[in-house]
C-alpha atoms as a PDB file:
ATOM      1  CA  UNK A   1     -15.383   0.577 -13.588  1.00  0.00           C
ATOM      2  CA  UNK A   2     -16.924   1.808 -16.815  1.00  0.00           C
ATOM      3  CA  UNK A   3     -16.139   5.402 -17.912  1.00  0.00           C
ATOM      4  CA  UNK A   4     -19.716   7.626 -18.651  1.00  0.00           C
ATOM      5  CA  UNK A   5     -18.173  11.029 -18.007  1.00  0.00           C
ATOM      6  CA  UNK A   6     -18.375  13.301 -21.787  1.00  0.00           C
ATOM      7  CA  UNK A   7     -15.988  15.617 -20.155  1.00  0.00           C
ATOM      8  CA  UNK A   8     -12.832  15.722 -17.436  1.00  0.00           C
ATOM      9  CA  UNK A   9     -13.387  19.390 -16.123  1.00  0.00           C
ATOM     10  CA  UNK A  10     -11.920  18.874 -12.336  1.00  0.00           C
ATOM     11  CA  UNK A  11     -11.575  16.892  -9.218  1.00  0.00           C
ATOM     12  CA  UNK A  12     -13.987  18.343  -7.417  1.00  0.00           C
ATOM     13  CA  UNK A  13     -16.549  16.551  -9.878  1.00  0.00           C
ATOM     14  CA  UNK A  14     -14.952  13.213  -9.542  1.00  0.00           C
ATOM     15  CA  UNK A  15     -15.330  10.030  -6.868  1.00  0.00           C
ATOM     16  CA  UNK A  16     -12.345   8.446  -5.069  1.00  0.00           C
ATOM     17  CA  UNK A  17     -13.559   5.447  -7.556  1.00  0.00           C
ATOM     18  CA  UNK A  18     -12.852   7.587 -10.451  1.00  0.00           C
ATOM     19  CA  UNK A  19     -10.155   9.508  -9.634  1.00  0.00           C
ATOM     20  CA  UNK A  20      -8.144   5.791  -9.104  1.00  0.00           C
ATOM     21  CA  UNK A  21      -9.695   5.093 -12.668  1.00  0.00           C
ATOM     22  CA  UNK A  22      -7.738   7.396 -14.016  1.00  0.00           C
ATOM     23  CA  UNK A  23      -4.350   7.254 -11.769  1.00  0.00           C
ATOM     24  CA  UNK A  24      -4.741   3.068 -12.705  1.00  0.00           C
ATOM     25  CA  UNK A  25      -5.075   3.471 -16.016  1.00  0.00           C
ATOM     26  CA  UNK A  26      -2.109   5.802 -16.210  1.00  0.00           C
ATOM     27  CA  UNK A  27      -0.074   3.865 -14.366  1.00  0.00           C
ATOM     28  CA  UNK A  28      -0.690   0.913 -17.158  1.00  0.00           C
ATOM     29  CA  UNK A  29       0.335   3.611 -19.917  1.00  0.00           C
ATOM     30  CA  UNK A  30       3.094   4.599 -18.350  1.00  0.00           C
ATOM     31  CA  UNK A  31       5.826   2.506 -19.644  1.00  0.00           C
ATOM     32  CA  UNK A  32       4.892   3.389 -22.968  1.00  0.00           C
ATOM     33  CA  UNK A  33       7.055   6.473 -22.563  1.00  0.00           C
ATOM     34  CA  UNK A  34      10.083   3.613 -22.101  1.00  0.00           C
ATOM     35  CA  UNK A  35      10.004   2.315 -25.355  1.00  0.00           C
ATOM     36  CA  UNK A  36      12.291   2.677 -28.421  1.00  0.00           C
ATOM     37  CA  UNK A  37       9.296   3.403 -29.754  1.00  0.00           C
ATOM     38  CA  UNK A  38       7.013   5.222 -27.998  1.00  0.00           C
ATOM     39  CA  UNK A  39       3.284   5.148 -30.047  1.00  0.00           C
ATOM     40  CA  UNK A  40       0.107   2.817 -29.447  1.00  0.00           C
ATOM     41  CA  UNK A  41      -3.169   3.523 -31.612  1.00  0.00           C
ATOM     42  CA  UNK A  42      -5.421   3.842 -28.395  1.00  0.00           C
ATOM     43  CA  UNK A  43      -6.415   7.454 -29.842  1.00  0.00           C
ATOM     44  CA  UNK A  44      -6.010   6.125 -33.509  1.00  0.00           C
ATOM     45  CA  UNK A  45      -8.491   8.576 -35.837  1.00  0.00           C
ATOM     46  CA  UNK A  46      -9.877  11.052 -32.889  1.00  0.00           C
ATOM     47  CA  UNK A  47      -8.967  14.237 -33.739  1.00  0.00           C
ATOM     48  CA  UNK A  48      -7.663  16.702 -30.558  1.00  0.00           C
ATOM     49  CA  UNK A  49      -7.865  20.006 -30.337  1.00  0.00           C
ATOM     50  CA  UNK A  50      -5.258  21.830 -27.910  1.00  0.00           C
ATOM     51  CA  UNK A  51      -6.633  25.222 -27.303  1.00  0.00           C
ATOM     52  CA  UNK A  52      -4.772  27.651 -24.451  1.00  0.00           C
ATOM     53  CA  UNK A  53      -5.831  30.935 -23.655  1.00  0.00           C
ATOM     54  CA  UNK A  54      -2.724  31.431 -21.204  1.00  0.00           C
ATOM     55  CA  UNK A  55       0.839  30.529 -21.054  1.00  0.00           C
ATOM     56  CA  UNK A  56       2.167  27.257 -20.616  1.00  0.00           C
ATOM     57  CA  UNK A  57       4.797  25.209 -21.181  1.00  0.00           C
ATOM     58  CA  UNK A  58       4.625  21.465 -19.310  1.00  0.00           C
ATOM     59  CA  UNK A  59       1.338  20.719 -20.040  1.00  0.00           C
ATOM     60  CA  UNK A  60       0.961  22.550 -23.479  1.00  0.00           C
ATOM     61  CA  UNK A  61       3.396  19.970 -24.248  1.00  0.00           C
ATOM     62  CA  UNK A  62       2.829  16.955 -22.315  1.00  0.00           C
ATOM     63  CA  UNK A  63      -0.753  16.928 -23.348  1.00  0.00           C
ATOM     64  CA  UNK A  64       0.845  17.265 -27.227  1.00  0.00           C
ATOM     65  CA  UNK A  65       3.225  14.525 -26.303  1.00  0.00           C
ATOM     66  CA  UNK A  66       0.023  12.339 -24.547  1.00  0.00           C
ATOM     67  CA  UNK A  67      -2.156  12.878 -27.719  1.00  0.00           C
ATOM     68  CA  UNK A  68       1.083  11.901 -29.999  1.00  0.00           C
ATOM     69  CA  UNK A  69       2.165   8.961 -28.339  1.00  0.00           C
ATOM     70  CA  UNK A  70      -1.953   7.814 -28.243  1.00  0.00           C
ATOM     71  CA  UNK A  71      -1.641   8.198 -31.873  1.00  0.00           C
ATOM     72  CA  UNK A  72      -4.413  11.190 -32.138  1.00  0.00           C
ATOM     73  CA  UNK A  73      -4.573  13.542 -34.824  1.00  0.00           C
ATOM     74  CA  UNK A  74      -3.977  17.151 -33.223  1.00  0.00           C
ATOM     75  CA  UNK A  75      -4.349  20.780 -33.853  1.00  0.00           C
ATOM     76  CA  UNK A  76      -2.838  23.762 -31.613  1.00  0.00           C
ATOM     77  CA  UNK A  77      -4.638  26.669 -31.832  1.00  0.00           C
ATOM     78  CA  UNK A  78      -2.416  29.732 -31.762  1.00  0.00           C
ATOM     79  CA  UNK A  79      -4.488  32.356 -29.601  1.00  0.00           C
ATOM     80  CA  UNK A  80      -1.862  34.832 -31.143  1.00  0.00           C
ATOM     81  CA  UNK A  81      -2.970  34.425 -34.822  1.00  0.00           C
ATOM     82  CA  UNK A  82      -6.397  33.401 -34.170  1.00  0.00           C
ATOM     83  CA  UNK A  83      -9.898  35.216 -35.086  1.00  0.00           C
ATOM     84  CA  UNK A  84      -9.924  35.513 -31.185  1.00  0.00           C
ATOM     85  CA  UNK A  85      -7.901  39.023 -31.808  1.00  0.00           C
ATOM     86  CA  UNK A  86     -10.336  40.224 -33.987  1.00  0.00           C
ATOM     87  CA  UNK A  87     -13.331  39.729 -31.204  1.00  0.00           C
ATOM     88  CA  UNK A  88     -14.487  36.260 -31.736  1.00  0.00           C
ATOM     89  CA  UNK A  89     -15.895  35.203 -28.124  1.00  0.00           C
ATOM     90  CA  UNK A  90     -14.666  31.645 -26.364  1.00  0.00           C
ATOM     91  CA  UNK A  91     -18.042  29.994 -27.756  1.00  0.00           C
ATOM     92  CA  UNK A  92     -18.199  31.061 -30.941  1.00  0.00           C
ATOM     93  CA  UNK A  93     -14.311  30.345 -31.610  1.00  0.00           C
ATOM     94  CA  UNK A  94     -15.216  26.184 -29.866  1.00  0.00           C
ATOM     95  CA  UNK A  95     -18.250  25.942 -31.766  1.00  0.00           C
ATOM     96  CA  UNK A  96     -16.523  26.325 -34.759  1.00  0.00           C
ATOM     97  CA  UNK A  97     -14.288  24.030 -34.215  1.00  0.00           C
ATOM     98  CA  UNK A  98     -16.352  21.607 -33.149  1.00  0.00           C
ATOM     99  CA  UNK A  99     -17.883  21.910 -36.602  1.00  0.00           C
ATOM    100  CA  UNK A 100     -15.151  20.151 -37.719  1.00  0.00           C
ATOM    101  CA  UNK A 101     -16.357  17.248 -35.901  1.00  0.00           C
ATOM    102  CA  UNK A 102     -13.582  16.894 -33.791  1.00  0.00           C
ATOM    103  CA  UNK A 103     -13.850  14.306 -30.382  1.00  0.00           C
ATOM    104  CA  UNK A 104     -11.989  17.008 -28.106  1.00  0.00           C
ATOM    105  CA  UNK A 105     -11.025  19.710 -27.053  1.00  0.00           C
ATOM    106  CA  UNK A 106      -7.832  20.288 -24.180  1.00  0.00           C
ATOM    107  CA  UNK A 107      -8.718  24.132 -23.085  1.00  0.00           C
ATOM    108  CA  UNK A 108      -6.797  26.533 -20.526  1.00  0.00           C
ATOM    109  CA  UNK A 109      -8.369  29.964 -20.533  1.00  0.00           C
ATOM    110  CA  UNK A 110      -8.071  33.159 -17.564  1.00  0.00           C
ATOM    111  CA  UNK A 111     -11.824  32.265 -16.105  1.00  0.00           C
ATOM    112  CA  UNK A 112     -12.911  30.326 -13.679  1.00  0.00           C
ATOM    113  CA  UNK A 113     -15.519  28.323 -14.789  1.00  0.00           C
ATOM    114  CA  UNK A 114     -15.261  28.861 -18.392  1.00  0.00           C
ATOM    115  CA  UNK A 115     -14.589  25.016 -18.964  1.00  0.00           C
ATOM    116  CA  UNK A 116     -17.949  24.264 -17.498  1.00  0.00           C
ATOM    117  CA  UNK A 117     -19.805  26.582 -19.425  1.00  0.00           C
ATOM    118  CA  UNK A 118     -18.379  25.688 -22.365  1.00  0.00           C
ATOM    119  CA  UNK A 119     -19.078  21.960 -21.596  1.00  0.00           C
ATOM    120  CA  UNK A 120     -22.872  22.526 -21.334  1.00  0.00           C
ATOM    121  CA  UNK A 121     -22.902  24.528 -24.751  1.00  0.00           C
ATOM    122  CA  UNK A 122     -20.806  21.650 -26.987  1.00  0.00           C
ATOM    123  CA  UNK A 123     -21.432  17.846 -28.202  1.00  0.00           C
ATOM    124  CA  UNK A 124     -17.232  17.406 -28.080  1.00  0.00           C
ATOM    125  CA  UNK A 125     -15.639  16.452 -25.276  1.00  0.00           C
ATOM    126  CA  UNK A 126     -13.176  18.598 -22.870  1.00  0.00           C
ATOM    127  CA  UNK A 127     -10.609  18.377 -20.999  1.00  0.00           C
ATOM    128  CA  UNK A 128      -9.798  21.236 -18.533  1.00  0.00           C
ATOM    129  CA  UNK A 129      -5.981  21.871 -18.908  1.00  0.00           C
ATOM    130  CA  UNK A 130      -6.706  25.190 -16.249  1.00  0.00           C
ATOM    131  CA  UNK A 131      -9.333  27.439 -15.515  1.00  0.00           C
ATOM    132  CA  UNK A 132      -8.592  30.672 -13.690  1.00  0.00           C
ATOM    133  CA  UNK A 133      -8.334  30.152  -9.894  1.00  0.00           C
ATOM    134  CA  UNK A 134     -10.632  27.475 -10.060  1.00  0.00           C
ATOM    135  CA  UNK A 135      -9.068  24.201 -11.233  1.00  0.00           C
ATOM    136  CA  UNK A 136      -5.820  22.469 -12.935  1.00  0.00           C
ATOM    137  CA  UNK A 137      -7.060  18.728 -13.348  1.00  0.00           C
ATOM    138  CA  UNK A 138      -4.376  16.926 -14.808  1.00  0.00           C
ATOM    139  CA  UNK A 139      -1.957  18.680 -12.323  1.00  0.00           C
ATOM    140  CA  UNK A 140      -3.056  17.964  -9.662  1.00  0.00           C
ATOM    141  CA  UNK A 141      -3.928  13.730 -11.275  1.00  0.00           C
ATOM    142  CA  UNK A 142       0.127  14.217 -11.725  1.00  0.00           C
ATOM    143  CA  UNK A 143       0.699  15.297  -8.214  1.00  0.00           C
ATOM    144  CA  UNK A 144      -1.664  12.467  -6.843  1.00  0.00           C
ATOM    145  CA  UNK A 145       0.043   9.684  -8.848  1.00  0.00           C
ATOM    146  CA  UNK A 146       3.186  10.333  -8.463  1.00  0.00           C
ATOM    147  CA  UNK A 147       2.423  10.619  -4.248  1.00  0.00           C
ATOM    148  CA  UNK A 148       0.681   7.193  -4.758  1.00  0.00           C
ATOM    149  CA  UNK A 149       3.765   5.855  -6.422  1.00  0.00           C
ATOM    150  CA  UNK A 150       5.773   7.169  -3.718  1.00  0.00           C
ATOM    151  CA  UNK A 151       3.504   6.524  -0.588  1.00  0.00           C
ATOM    152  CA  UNK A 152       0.944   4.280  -1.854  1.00  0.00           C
ATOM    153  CA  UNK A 153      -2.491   4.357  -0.135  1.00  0.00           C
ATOM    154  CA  UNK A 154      -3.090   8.369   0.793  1.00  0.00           C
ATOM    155  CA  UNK A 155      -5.287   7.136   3.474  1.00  0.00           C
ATOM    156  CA  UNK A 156      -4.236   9.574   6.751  1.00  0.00           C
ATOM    157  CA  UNK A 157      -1.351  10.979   4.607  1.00  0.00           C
ATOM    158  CA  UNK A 158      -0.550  14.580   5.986  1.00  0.00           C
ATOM    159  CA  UNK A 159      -0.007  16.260   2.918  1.00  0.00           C
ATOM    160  CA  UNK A 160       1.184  19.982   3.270  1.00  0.00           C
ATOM    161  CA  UNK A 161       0.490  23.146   0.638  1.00  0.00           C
ATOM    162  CA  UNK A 162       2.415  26.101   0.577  1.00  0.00           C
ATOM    163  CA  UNK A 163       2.337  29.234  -0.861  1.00  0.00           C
ATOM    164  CA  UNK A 164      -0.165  31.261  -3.314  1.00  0.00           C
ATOM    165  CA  UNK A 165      -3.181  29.401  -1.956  1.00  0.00           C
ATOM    166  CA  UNK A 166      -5.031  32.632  -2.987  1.00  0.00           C
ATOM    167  CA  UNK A 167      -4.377  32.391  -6.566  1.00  0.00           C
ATOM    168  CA  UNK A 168      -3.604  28.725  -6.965  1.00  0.00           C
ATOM    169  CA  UNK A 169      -5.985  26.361  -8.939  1.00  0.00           C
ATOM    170  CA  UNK A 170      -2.798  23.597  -8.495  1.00  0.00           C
ATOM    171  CA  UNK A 171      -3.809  23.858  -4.672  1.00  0.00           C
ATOM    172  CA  UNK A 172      -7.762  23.815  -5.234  1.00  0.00           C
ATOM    173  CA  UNK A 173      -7.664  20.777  -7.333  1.00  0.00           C
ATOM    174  CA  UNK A 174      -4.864  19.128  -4.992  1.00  0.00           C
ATOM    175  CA  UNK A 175      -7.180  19.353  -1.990  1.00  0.00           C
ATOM    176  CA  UNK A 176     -10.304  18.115  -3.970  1.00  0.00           C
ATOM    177  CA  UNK A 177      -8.356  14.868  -4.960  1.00  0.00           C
ATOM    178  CA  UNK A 178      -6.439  14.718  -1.797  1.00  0.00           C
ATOM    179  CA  UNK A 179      -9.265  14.423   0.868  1.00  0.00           C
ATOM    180  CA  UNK A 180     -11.694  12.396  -1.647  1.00  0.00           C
ATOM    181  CA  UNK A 181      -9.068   9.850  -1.301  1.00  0.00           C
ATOM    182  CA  UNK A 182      -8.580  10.269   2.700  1.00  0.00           C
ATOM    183  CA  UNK A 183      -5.385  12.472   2.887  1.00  0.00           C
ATOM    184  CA  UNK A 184      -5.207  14.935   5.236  1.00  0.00           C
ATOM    185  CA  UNK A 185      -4.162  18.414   3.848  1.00  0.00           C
ATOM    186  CA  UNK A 186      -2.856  21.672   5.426  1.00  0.00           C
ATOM    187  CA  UNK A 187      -2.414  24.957   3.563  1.00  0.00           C
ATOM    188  CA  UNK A 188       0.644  27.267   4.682  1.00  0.00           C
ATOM    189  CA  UNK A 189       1.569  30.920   3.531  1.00  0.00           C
ATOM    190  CA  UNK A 190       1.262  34.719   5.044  1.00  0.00           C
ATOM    191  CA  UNK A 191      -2.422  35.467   5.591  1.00  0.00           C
ATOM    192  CA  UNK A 192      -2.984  37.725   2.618  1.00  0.00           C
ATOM    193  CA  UNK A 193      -2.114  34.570   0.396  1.00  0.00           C
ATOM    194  CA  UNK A 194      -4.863  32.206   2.147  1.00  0.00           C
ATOM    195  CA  UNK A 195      -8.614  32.535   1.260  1.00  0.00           C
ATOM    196  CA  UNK A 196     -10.915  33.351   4.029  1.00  0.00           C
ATOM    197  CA  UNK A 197     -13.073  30.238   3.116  1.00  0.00           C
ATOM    198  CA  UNK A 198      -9.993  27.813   2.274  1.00  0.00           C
ATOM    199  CA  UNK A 199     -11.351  25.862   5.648  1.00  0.00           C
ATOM    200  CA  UNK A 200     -14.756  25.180   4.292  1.00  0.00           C
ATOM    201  CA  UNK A 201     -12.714  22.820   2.098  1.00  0.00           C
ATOM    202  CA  UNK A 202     -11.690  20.852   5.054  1.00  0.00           C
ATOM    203  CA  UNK A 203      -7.875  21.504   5.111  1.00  0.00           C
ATOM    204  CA  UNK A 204      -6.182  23.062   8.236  1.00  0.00           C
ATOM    205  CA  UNK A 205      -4.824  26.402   7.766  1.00  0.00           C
ATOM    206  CA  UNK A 206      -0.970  27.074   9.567  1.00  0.00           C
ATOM    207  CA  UNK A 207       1.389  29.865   9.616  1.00  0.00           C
ATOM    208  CA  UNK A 208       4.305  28.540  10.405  1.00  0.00           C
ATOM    209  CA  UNK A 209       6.134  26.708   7.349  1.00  0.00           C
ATOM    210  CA  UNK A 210       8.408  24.259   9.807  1.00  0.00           C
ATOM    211  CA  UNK A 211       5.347  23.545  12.682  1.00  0.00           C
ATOM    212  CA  UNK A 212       3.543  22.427   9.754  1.00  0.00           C
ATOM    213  CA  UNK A 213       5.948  20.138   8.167  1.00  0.00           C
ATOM    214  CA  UNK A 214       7.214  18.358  11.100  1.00  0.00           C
ATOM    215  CA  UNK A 215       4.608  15.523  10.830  1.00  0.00           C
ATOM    216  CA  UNK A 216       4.440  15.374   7.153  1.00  0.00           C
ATOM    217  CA  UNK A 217       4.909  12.943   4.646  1.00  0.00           C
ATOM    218  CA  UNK A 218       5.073  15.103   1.334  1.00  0.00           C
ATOM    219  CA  UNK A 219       4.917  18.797   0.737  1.00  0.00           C
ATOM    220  CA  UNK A 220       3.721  20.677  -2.698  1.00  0.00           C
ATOM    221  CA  UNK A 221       5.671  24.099  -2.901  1.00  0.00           C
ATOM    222  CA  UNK A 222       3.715  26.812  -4.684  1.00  0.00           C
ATOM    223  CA  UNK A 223       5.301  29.737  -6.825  1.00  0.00           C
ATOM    224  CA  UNK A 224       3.956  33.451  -6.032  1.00  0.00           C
ATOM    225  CA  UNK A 225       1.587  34.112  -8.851  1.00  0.00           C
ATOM    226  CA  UNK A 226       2.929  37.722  -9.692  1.00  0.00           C
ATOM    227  CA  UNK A 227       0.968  37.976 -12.712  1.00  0.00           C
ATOM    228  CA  UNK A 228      -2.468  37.798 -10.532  1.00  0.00           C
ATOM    229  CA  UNK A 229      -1.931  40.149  -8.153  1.00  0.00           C
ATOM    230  CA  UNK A 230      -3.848  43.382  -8.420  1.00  0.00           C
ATOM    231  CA  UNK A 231      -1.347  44.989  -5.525  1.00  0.00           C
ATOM    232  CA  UNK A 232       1.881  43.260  -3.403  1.00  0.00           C
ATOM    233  CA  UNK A 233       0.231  40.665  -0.811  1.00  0.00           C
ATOM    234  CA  UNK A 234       3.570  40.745   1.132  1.00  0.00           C
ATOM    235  CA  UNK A 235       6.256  43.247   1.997  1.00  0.00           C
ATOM    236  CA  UNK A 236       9.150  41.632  -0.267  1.00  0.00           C
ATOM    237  CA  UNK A 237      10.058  38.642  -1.841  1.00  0.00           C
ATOM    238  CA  UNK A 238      13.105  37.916   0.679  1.00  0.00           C
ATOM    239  CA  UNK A 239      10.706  38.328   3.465  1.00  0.00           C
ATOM    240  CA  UNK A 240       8.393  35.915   2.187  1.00  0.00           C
ATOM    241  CA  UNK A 241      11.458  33.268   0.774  1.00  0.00           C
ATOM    242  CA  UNK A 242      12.473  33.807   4.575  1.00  0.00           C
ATOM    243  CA  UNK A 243       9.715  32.567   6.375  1.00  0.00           C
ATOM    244  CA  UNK A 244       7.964  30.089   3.452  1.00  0.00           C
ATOM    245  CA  UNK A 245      10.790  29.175   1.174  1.00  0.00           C
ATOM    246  CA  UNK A 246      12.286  25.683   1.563  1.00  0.00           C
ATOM    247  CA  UNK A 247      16.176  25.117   1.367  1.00  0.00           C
ATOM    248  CA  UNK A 248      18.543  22.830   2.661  1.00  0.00           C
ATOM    249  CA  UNK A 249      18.978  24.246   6.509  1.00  0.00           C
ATOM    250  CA  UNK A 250      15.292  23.905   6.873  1.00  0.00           C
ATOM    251  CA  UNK A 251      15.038  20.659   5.225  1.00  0.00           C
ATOM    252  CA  UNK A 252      17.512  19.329   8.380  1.00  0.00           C
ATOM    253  CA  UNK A 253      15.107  20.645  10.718  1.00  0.00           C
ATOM    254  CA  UNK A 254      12.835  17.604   8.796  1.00  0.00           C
ATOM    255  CA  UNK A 255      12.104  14.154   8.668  1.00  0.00           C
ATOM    256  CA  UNK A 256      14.377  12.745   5.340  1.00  0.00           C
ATOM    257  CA  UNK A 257      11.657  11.141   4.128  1.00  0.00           C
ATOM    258  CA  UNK A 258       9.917  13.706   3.396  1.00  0.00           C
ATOM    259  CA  UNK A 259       8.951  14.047  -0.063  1.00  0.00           C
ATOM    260  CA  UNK A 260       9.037  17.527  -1.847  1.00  0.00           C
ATOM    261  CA  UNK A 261       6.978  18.618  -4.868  1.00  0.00           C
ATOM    262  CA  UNK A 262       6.996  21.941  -6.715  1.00  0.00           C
ATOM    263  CA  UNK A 263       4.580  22.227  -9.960  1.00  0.00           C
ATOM    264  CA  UNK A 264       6.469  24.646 -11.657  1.00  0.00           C
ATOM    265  CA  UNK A 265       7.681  26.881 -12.902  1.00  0.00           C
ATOM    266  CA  UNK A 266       9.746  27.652 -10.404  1.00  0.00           C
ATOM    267  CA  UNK A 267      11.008  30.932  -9.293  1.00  0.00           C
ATOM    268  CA  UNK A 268      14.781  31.004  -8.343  1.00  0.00           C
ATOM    269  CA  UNK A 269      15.294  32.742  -4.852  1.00  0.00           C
ATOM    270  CA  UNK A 270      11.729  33.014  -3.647  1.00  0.00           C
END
């Protein structure tokens, strides 16, 4: 199909059609990152812009990697050193850059829906690497192809999320791509860590971490987002790592097929 989207801001604004788009023409890059040497000139004189608000560390860098490999010319903006410390807004800071003329920009910031607005407000186009609560895109494209690769068509897949629902834009995106292309997802944590409205979405909601993996075929393990929280959501961490934590005696309790995905970082112990 042909591409007319300006912008890649989050699954919930793509079609199955589209979302496959993309996982497809991944899947033909992908042995690119096999080679002796690993560079093609699909990006060859568009300029990138890599522009995080928050911490990161696997897709700060595989999106630097991507861009390399694609033969781009990049910039990373270092929030730390920027004129954002001396009160430059979010628009201001991308509208100068885009007077650079530069073809995009790859953008994390704290607020949901700050990728959108930004979208509507510049001729470049973006790529949301995380917004807030609301959406991780190319996560959750990860997540998908690598459970296509592994179970092929998603189709009446039970697919099983667990943890930080709450807080989680990994799990928000997931479910978006997930049920677009017929998968059928259930969320799992202590109540305080599940939105009220997380079942307007479609996905079952469960309790129990072992009830709810007994009939699945892959399961996505969340970290605890400590650095959300306004207050503790749950009485400790070995309380929680006791009744939603995976390890090796539960995993016997399961089928061995059962595929098991955490997108990091991971928290030792919880």
């Amino acid at each position: 199909m042909s591409w007319d989207k300006k912008d890649l801001l989050g699954l919930e604004y793509l079609s199955a059609e589209e979302i496959i788009t993309i996982l497809d023409t991944a899947r033909s890059f992908s042995e690119i990152s096999t080679r002796p040497i690993k560079k093609v000139p699909a990006l060859r004189g568009k300029t990138v812009v890599n522009l995080f608000y928050e911490p990161s560390t696997r897709t700060s860098a595989s999106f630097e990697l991507a861009e390399k490999r694609l033969s781009a010319d990049i910039v990373n903006m270092n929030i730390a050193t920027s004129s954002v410390k001396k009160g430059e807004t979010l628009l201001d800071t991308v509208k100068n850059l885009c007077a650079y003329k530069i073809d995009v920009i790859v953008m994390r910031h704290s607020v949901s829906g700050s990728t959108l607005y930004l979208a509507r407000n510049i001729e470049s186009s973006e790529v949301n690497a995380g917004d807030g609560q609301h959406e991780h895109t190319t996560q959750a494209l990860l997540d998908i192809y690598t459970l296509r690769e592994h179970l092929g068509e998603l189709k009446n897949k039970r697919i099983v999320i667990v943890g930080d629902i709450l807080h989680s834009r990994v799990a928000r995106s997931n479910i978006w791509g997930l049920q677009k292309l017929g998968a059928k997802v259930t969320v799992v944590g202590p109540p305080t860590l599940i939105p009220r409205q997380i079942e307007e979405m479609g996905v079952d909601v469960s309790y129990n971490l072992i009830n709810a993996l007994k009939d699945a075929d892959a399961v996505n393990m969340l970290r605890i987002q400590r650095e959300r929280e306004k207050f503790s959501l749950f009485p400790s961490t070995k309380e929680y790592s006791k009744l939603f934590g995976l390890n090796s005696e539960k995993l016997k309790m399961l089928s061995p097929n059962l595929i098991v995905m955490h997108p990091g970082p991971i928290n030792r112990g919880v």
